[in-house]
N, C-alpha and C. Protein backbone atom coordinates (compact mmCIF):
# COMPACT_ATOMS: atom_id res chain seq x y z
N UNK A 1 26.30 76.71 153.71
CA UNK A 1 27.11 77.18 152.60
C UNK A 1 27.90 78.41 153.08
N UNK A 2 28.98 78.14 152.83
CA UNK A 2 29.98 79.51 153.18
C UNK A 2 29.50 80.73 152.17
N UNK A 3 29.91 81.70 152.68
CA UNK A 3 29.51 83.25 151.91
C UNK A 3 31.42 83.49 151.61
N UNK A 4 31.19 84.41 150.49
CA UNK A 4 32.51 84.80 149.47
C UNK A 4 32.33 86.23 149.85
N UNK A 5 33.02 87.26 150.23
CA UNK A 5 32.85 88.72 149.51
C UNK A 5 33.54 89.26 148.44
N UNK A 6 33.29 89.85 147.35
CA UNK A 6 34.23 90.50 146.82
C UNK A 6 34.97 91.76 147.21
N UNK A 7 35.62 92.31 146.78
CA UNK A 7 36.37 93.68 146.84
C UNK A 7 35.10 94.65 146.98
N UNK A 8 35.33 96.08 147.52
CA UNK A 8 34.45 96.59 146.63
C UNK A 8 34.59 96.92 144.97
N UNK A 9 33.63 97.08 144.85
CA UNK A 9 33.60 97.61 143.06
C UNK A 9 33.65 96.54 142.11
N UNK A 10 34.08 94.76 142.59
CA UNK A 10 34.26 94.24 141.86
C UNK A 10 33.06 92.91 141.39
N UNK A 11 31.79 93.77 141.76
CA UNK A 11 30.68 92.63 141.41
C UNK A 11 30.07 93.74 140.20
N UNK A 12 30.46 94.22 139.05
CA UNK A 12 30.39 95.13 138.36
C UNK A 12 29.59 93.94 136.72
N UNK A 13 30.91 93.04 136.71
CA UNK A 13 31.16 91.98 135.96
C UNK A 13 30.20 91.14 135.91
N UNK A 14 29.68 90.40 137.48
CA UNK A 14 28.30 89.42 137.57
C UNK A 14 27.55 90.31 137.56
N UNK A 15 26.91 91.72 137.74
CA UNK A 15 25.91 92.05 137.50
C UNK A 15 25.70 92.23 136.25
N UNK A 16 26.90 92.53 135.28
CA UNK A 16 26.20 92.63 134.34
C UNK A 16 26.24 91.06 133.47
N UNK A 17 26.46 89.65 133.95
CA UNK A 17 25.50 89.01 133.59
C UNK A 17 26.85 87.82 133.37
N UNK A 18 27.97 88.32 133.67
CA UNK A 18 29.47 87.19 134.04
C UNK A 18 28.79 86.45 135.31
N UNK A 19 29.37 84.87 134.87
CA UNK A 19 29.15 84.04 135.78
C UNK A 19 30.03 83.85 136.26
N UNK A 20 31.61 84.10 136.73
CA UNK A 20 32.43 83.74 137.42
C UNK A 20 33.52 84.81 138.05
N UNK A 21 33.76 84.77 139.13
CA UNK A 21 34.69 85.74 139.87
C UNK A 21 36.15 85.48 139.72
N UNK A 22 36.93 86.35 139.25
CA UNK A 22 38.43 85.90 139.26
C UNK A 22 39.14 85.71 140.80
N UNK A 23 40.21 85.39 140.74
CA UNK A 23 40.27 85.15 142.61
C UNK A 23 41.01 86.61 142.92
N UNK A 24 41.73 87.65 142.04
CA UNK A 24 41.70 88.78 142.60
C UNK A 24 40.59 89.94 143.12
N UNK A 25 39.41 89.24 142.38
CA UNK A 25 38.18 90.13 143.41
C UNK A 25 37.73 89.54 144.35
N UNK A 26 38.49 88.68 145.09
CA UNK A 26 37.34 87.62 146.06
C UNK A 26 38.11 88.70 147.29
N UNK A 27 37.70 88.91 148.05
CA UNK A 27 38.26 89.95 149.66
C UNK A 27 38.42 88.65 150.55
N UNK A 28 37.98 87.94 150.83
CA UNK A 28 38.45 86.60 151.88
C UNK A 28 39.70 85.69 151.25
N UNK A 29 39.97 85.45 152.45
CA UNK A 29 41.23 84.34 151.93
C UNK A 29 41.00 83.02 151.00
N UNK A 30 41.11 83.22 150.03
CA UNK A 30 40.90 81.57 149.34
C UNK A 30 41.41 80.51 149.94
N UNK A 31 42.38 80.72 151.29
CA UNK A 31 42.76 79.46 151.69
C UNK A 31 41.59 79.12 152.73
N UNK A 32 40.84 79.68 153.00
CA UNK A 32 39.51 79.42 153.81
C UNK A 32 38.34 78.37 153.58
N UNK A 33 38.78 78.71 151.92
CA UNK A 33 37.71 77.76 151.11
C UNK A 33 38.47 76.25 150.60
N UNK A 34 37.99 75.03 150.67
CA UNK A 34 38.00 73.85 150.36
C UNK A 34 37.73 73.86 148.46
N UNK A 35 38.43 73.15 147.84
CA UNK A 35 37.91 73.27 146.59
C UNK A 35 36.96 72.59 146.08
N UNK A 36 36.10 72.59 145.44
CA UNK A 36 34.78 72.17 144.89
C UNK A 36 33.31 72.80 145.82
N UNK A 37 33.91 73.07 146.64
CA UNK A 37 32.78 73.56 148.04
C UNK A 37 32.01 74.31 146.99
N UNK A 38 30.80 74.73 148.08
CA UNK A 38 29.77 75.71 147.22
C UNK A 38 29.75 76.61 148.38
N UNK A 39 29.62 77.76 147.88
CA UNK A 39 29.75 79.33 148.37
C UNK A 39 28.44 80.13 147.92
N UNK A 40 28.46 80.79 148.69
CA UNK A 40 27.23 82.12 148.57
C UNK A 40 27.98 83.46 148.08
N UNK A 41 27.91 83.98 146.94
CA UNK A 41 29.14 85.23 146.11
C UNK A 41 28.35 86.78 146.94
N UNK A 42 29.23 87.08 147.71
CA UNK A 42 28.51 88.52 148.06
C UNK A 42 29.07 89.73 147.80
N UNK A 43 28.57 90.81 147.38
CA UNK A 43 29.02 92.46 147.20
C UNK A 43 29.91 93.04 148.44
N UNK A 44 30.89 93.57 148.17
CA UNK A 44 31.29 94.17 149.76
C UNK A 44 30.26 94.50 150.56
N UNK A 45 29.55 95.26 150.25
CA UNK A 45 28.44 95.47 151.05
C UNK A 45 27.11 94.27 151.43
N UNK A 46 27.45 93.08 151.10
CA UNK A 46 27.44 92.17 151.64
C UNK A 46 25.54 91.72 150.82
N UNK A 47 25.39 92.04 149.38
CA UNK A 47 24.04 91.79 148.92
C UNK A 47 24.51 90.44 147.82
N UNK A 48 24.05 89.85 148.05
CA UNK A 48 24.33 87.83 147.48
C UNK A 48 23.70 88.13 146.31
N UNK A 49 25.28 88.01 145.47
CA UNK A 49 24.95 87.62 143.90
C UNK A 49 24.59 86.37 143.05
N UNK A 50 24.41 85.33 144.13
CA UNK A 50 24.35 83.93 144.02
C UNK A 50 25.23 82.91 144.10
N UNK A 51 24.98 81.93 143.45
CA UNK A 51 26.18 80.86 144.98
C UNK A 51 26.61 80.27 143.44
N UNK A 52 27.85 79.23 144.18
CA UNK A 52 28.15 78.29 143.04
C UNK A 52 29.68 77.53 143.84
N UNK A 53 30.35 77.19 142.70
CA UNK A 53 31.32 76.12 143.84
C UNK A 53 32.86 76.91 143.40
N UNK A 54 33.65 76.59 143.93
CA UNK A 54 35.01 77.48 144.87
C UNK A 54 36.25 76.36 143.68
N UNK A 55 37.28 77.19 143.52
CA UNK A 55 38.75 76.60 143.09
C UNK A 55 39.51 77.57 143.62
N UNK A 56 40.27 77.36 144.75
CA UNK A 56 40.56 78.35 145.26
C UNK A 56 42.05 78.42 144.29
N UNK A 57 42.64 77.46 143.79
CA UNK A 57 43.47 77.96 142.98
C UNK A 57 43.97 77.86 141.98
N UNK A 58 42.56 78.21 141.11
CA UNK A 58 42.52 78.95 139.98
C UNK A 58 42.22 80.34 139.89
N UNK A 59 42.65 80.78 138.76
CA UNK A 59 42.59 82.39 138.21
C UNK A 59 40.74 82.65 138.62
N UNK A 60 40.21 81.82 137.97
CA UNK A 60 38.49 81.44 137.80
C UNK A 60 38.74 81.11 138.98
N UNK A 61 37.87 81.64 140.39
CA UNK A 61 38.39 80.78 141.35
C UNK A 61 36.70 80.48 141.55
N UNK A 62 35.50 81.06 140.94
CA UNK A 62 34.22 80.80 141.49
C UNK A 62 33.38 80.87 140.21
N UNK A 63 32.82 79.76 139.77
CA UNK A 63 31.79 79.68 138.89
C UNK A 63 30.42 79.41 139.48
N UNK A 64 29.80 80.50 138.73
CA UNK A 64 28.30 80.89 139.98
C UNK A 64 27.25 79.99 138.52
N UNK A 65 26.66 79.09 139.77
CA UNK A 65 25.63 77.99 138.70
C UNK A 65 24.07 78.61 139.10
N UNK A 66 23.67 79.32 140.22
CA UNK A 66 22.26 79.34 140.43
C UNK A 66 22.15 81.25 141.03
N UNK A 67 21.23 81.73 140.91
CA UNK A 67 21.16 82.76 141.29
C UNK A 67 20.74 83.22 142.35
N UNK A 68 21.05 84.54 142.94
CA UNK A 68 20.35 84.88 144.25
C UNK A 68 19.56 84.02 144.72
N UNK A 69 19.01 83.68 145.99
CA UNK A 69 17.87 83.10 146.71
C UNK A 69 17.86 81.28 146.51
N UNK A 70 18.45 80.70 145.05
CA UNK A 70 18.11 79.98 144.88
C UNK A 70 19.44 78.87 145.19
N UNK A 71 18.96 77.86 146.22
CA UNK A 71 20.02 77.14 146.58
C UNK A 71 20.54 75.82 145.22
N UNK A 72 21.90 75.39 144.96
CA UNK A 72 21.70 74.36 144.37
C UNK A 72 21.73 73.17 144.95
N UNK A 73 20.63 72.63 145.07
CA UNK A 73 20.22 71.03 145.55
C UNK A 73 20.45 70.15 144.70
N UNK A 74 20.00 68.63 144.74
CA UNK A 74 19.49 67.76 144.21
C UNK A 74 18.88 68.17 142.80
N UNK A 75 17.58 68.42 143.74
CA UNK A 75 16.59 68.75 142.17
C UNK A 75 16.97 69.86 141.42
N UNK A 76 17.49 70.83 141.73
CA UNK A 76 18.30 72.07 140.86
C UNK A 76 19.09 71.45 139.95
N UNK A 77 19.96 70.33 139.71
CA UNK A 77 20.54 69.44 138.82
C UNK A 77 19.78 68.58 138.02
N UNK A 78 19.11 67.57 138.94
CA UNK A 78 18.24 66.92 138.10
C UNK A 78 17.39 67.34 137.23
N UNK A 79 16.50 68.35 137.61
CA UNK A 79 15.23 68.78 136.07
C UNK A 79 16.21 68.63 135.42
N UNK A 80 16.85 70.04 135.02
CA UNK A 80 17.50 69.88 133.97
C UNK A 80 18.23 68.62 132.95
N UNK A 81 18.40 67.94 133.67
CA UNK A 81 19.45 66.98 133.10
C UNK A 81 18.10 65.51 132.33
N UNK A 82 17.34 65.63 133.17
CA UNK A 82 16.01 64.83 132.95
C UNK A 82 15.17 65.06 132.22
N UNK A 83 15.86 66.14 131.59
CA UNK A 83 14.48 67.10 130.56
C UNK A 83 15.39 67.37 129.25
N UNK A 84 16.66 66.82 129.25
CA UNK A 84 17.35 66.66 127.82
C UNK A 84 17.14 65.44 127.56
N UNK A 85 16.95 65.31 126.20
CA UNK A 85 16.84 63.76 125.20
C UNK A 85 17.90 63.65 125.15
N UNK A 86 18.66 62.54 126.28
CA UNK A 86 20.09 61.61 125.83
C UNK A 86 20.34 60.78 124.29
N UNK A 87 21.05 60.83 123.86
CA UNK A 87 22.02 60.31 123.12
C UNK A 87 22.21 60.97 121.37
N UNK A 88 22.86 60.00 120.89
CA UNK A 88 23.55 60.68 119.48
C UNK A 88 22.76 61.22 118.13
N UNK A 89 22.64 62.19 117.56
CA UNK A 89 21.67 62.24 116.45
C UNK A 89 22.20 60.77 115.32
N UNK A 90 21.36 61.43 113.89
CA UNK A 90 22.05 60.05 112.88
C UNK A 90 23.58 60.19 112.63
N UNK A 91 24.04 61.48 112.46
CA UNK A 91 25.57 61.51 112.38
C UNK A 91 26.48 61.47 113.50
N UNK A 92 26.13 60.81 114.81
CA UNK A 92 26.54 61.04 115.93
C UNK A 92 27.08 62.01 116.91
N UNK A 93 26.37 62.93 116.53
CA UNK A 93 26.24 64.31 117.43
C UNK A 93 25.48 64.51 118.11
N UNK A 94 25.92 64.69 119.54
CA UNK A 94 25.09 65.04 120.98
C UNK A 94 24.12 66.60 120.73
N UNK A 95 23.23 65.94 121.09
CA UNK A 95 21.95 67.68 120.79
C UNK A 95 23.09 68.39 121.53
N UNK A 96 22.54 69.78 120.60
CA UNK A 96 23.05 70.87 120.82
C UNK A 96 23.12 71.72 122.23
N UNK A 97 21.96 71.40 123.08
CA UNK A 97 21.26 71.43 124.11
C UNK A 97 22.98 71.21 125.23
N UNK A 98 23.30 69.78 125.30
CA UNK A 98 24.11 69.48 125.69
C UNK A 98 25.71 69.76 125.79
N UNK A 99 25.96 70.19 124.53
CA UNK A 99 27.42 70.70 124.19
C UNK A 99 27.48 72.01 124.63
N UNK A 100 26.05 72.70 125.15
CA UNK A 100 26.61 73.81 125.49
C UNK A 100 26.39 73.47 127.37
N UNK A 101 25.68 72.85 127.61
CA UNK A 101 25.74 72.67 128.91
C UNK A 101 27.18 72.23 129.60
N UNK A 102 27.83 71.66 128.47
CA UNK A 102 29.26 71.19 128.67
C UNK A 102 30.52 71.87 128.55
N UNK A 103 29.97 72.80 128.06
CA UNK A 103 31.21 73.98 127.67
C UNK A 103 31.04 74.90 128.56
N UNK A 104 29.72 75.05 129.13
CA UNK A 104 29.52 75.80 130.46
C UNK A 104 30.42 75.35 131.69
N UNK A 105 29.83 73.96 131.85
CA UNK A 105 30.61 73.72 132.83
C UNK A 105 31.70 72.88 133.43
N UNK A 106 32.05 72.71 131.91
CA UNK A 106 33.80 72.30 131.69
C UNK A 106 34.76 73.04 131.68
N UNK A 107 34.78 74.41 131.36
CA UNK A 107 35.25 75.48 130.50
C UNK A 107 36.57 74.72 129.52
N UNK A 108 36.45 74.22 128.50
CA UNK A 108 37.01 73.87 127.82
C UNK A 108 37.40 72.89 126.86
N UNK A 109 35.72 72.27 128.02
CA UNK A 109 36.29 70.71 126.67
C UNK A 109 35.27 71.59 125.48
N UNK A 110 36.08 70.49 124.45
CA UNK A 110 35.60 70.91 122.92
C UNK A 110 34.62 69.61 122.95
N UNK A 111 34.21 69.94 121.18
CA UNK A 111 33.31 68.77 121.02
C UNK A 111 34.24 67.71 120.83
C-alpha cells in the first residue's frame, strides 16, 4: 500500500474524527496515485492516520475506511456486510443500518 503525506498542520481535521483529506492537504503529487488505489494517510511528520482508497481528482481526493494499524482486507469488508439483515422492511425500506453505510460510502446517493 502506498503512504499519502499531508502538509504540515493539515491532519488537524482526521484527528479530530473527519474521514477524508481534501487534495489541497495531500504534500505528494496526486499524479503518483492511481485512482481507487488504497493508501496509508500520514502526518508530515510521517505518524499513519489510517489508510483508505485515493481519487486523485477529486476535491475529496482520500476517503479513509479503516484506522491506524488496521489493514483493509477481505474480511475487513465482509463481517460487516454479513452481519446486516438483507432486504426490504413491510413498506419497502432498506434497514437503516444500510442507508447509512451507503451514504458513507457513496457520498451522495440519497434514498
Amino acid at each position: 500500500m502506498k503512504q499519502l503525506h499531508l502538509h504540515p498542520g493539515r491532519d488537524r481535521r482526521i484527528l479530530q474524527g473527519h474521514r477524508w483529506a481534501f487534495s489541497n492537504e495531500i504534500a505528494d503529487p496526486l499524479s503518483d496515485f492511481e485512482p481507487g488505489s488504497w493508501v496509508e494517510v500520514l502526518t508530515a511528520r510521517g505518524v499513519s492516520l489510517g489508510s483508505g482508497y485515493i481519487n486523485p481528482a477529486s476535491l475529496i481526493a482520500v476517503r479513509l475506511v479503516s484506522p491506524p494499524g488496521q489493514k483493509p482486507d477481505e474480511d475487513f469488508f465482509r463481517v460487516p456486510t454479513e452481519t446486516i439483515e438483507l432486504g426490504p422492511d413491510e413498506q419497502g425500506n432498506a434497514p437503516e443500518g444500510i442507508q447509512r453505510v451507503l451514504r458513507f460510502t457513496a457520498g451522495g446517493l440519497e434514498d
